[in-house]
Protein backbone atom coordinates (compact mmCIF):
# COMPACT_ATOMS: atom_id res chain seq x y z
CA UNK A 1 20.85 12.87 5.78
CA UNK A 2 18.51 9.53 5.29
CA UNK A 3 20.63 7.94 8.68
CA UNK A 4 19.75 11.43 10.78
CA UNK A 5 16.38 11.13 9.90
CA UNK A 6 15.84 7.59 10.80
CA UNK A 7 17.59 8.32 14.17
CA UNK A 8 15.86 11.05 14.65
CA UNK A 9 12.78 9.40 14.44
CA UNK A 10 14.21 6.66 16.85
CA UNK A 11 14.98 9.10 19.57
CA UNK A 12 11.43 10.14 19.26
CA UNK A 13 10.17 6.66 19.67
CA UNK A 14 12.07 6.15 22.93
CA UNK A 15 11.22 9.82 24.53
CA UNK A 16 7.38 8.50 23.55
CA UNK A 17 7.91 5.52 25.39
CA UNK A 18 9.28 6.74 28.56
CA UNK A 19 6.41 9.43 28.45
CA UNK A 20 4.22 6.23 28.18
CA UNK A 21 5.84 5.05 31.74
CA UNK A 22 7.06 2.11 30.32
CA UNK A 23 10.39 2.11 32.77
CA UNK A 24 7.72 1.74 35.72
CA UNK A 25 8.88 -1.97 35.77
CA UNK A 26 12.12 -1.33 37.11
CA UNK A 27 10.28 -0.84 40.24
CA UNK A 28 8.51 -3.61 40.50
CA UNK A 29 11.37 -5.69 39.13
CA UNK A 30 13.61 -3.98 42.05
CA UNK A 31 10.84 -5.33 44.60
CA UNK A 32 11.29 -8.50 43.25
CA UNK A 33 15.24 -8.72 43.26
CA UNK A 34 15.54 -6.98 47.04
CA UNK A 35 12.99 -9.74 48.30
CA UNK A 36 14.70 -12.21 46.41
CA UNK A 37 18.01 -11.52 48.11
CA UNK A 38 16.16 -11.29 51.72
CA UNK A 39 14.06 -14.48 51.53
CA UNK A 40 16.89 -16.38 49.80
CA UNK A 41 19.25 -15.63 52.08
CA UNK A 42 17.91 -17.73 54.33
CA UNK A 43 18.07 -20.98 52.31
CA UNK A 44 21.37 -23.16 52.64
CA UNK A 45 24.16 -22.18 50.96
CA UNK A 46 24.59 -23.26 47.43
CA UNK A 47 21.25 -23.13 46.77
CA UNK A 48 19.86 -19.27 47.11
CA UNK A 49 22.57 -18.51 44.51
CA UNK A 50 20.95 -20.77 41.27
CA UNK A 51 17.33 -19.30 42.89
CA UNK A 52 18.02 -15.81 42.90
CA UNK A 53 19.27 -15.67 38.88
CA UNK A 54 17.15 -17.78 37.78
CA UNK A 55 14.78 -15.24 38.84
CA UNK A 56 16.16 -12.35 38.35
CA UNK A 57 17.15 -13.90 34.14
CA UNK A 58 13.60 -14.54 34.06
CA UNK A 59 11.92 -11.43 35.23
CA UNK A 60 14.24 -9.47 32.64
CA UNK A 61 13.05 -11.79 30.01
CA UNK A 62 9.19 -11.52 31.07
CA UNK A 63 9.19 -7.40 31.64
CA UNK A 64 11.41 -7.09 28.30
CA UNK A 65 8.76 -9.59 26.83
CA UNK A 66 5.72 -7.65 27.94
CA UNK A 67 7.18 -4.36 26.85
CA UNK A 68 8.38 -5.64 23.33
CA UNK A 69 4.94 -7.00 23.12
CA UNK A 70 2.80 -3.98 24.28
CA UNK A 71 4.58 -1.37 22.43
CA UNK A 72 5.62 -3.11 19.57
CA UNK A 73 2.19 -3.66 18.61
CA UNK A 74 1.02 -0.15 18.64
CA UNK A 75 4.25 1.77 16.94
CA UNK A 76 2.77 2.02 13.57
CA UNK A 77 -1.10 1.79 14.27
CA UNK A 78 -0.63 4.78 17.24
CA UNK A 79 1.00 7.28 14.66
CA UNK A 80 -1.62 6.25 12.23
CA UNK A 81 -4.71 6.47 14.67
CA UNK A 82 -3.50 9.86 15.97
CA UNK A 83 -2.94 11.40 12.29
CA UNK A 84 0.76 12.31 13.48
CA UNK A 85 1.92 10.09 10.57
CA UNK A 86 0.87 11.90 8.14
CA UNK A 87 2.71 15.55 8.88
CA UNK A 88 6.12 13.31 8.82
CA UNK A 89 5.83 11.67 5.82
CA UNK A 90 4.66 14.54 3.94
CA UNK A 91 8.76 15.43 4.18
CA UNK A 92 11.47 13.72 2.65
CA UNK A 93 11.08 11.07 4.54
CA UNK A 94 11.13 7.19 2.59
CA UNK A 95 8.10 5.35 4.70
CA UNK A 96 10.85 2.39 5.58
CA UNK A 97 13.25 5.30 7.46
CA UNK A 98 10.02 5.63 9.71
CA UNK A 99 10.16 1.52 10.27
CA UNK A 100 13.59 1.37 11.01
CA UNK A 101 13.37 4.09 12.79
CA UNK A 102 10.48 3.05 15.42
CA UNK A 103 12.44 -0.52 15.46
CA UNK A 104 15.61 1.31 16.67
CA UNK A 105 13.74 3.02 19.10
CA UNK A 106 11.93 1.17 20.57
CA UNK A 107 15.49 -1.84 20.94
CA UNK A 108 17.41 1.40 22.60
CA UNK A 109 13.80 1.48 25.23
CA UNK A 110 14.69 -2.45 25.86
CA UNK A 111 18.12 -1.84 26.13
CA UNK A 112 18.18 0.52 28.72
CA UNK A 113 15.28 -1.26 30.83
CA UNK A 114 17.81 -3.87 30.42
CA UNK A 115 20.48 -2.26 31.54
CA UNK A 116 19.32 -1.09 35.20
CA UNK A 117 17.44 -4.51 35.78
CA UNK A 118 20.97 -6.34 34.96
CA UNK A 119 22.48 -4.01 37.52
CA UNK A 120 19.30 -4.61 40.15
CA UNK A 121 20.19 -8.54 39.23
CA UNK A 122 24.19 -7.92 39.85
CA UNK A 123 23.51 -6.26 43.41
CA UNK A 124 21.39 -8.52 44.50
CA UNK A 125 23.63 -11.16 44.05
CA UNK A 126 26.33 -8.81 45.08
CA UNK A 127 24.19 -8.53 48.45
CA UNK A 128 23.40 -12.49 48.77
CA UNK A 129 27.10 -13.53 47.86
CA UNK A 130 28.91 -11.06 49.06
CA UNK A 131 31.29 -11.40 46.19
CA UNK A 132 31.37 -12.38 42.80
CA UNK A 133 32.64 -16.09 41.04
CA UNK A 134 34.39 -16.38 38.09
CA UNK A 135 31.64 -18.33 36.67
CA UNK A 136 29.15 -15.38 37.28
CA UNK A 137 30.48 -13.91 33.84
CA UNK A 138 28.36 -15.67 31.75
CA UNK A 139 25.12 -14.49 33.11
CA UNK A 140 26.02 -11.57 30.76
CA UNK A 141 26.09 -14.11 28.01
CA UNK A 142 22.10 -14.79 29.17
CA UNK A 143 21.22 -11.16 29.44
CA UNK A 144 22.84 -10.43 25.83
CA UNK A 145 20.91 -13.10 24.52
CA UNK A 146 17.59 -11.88 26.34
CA UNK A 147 18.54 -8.51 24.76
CA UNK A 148 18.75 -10.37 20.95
CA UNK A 149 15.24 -12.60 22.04
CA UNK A 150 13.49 -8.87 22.77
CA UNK A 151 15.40 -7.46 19.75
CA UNK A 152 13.63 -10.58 17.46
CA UNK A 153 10.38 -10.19 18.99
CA UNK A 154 10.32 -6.34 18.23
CA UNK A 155 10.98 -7.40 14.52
CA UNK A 156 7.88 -9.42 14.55
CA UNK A 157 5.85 -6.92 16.38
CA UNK A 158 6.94 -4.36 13.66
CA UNK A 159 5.95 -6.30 10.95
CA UNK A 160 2.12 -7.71 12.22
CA UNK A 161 1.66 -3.93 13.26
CA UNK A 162 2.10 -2.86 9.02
CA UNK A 163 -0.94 -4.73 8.87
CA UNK A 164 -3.28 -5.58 11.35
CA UNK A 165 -4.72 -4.15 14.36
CA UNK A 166 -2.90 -3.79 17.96
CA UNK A 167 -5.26 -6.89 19.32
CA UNK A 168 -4.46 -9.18 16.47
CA UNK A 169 -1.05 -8.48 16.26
CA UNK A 170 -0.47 -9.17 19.86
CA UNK A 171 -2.31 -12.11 19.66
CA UNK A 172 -0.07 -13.39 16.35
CA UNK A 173 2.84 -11.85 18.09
CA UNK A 174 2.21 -14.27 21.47
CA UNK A 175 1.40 -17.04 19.67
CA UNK A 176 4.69 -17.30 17.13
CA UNK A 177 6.44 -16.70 20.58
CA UNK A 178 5.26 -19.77 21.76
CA UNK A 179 5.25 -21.88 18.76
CA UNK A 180 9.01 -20.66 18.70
CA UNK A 181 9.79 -21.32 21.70
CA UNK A 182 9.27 -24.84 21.19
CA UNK A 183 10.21 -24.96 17.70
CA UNK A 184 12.73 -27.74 18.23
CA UNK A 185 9.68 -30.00 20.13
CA UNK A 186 7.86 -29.54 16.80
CA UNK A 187 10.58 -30.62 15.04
CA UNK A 188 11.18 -33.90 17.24
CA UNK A 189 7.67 -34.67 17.43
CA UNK A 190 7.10 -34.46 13.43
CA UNK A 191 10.20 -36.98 13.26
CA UNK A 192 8.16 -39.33 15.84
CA UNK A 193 5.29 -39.50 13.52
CA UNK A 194 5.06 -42.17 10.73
CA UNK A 195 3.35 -39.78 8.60
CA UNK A 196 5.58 -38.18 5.92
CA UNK A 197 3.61 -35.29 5.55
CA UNK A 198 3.50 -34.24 9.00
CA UNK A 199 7.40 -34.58 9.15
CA UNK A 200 7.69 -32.05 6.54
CA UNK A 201 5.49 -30.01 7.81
CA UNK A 202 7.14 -29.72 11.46
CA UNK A 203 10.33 -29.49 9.77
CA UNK A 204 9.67 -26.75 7.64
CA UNK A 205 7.93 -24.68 10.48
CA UNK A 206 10.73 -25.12 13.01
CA UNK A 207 12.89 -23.66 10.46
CA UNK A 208 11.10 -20.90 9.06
CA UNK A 209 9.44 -19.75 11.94
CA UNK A 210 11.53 -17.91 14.54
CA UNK A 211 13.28 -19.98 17.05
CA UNK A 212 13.27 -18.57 20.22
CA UNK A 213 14.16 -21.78 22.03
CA UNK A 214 17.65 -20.40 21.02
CA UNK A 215 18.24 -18.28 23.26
CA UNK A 216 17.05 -19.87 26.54
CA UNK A 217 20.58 -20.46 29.03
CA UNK A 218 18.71 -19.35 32.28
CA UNK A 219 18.89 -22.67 33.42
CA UNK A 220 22.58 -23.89 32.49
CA UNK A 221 23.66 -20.29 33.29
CA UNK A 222 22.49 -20.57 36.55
CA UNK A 223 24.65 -23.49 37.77
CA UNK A 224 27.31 -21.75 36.53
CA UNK A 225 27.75 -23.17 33.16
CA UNK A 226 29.75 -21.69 30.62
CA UNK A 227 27.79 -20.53 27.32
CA UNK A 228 30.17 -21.86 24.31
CA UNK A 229 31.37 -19.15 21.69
CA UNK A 230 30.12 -20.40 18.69
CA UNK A 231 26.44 -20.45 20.53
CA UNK A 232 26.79 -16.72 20.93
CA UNK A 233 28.29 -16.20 17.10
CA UNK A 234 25.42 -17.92 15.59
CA UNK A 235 22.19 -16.66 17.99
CA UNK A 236 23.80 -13.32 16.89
CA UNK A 237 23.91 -14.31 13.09
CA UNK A 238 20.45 -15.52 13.17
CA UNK A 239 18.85 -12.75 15.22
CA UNK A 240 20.23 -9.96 12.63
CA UNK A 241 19.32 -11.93 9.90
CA UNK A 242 16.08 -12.92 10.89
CA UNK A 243 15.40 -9.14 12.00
CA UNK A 244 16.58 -7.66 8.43
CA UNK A 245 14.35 -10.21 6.55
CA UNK A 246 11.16 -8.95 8.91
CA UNK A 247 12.01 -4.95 9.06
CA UNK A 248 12.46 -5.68 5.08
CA UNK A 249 9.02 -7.31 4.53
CA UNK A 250 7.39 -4.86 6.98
CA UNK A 251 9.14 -1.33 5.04
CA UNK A 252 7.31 -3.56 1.66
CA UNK A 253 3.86 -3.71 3.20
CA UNK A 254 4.01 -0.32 4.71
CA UNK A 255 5.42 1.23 1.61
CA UNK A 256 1.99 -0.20 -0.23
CA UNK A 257 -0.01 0.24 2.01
CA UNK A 258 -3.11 3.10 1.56
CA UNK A 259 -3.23 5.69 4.12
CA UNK A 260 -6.02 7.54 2.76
């Protein structure tokens, strides 16, 4: 009963977001691939290949980013806003099914955005190459870790939403993307410092905040590099950890939260 009704309530959240046009970027990120293959083409060999997923990785990541982002932040403060909260939880209905539920929702939105602009990547390079390397494998490796970056980010999203309003939790949201994306530069440059403090301080950040840096292989994936097993056991470890401890503290602060 308690699993129906948080998947009900996910399904919801992903028929609300495709009302909301959010899958509009597959056209746009179609434009991009089909010029990519055109204009790339005519670059020497060798090179239009490393080009053309390295933009195509990167325009997945950005659109998945921007919907994360944009959505995220308005999951719980939309329902509340709109007073469509309030009919739901009035059932048997625990307020954490309703935060696992729009977190599920709203992953199965970036997974299938996902999902066509991987296959707009694969025939573009289908159309540049003509045929596929055994080294092209991995870029699944770099989309599946995209997929657990978005997946992380909708777990922070989630939980600044509990609390604050849409523009301050986009703005927290951005900026612990960014700090976490260079987590491990923190780290180094607290280790560079003479101060003791300061060393701690990086230290502790780059391991308590999120680390996004994680997940970035564009670049190795690109050449054609493979992405090593363990990598993919532990960004997958981390991400579902890291996502249980947010959904957990955001279900706390929405549980005591007044909605008077």
């Amino acid at each position: 009963m308690i699993i129906a009704q948080t998947l009900a309530i996910a399904r919801n959240t992903f028929r609300e977001a495709v009302r909301d046009r959010v899958l509009y970027n597959l056209v746009a990120f179609a434009v991009i691939m089909i010029a990519s293959a055109l204009l790339f083409g005519e670059i020497s060999i060798g090179i239009q290949k490393t080009i053309l997923i390295n933009i195509g990785l990167s325009s997945i990541s950005i659109f998945g980013l921007l919907i994360a982002i944009f959505i995220g932040i308005g999951l719980v403060y939309k329902e509340l806003d709109k007073r469509s909260l309030y009919p739901l939880l009035s059932k048997p209905i625990h307020r954490w099914q309703f935060i696992v539920g729009k977190y599920l929702g709203l992953n199965l939105t970036l997974t299938v955005n996902t999902f066509f602009m991987s296959a707009g990547l694969w025939a573009s390079l289908y159309y540049l190459m003509r045929q596929f390397q055994p080294e092209d494998q991995w870029i699944w490796a770099a989309i599946y870790f995209i997929l657990l970056q978005l997946f992380l980010l909708t777990a922070v999203c989630l939980f600044f939403s509990c609390f604050s309003t849409p523009v301050l939790s986009a703005i927290f949201t951005f900026f612990l993307y960014v700090i976490g994306t260079f987590a491990r530069d923190v780290r180094e440059f607290g280790e560079l410092s003479s101060n003791a403090g300061l060393k701690y301080v990086t230290a502790f950040l780059s391991y308590v905040l999120p680390n996004f840096g994680n997940y970035n292989v564009l670049a190795s994936v690109a050449h054609g590099a493979a992405v090593p097993a363990r990598l993919i056991a532990l960004n997958t470890a981390y991400t579902a950890c890291y996502c249980c401890a947010l959904l957990t503290a955001a279900a706390v602060i929405f549980s005591r939260r007044d909605l008077k």
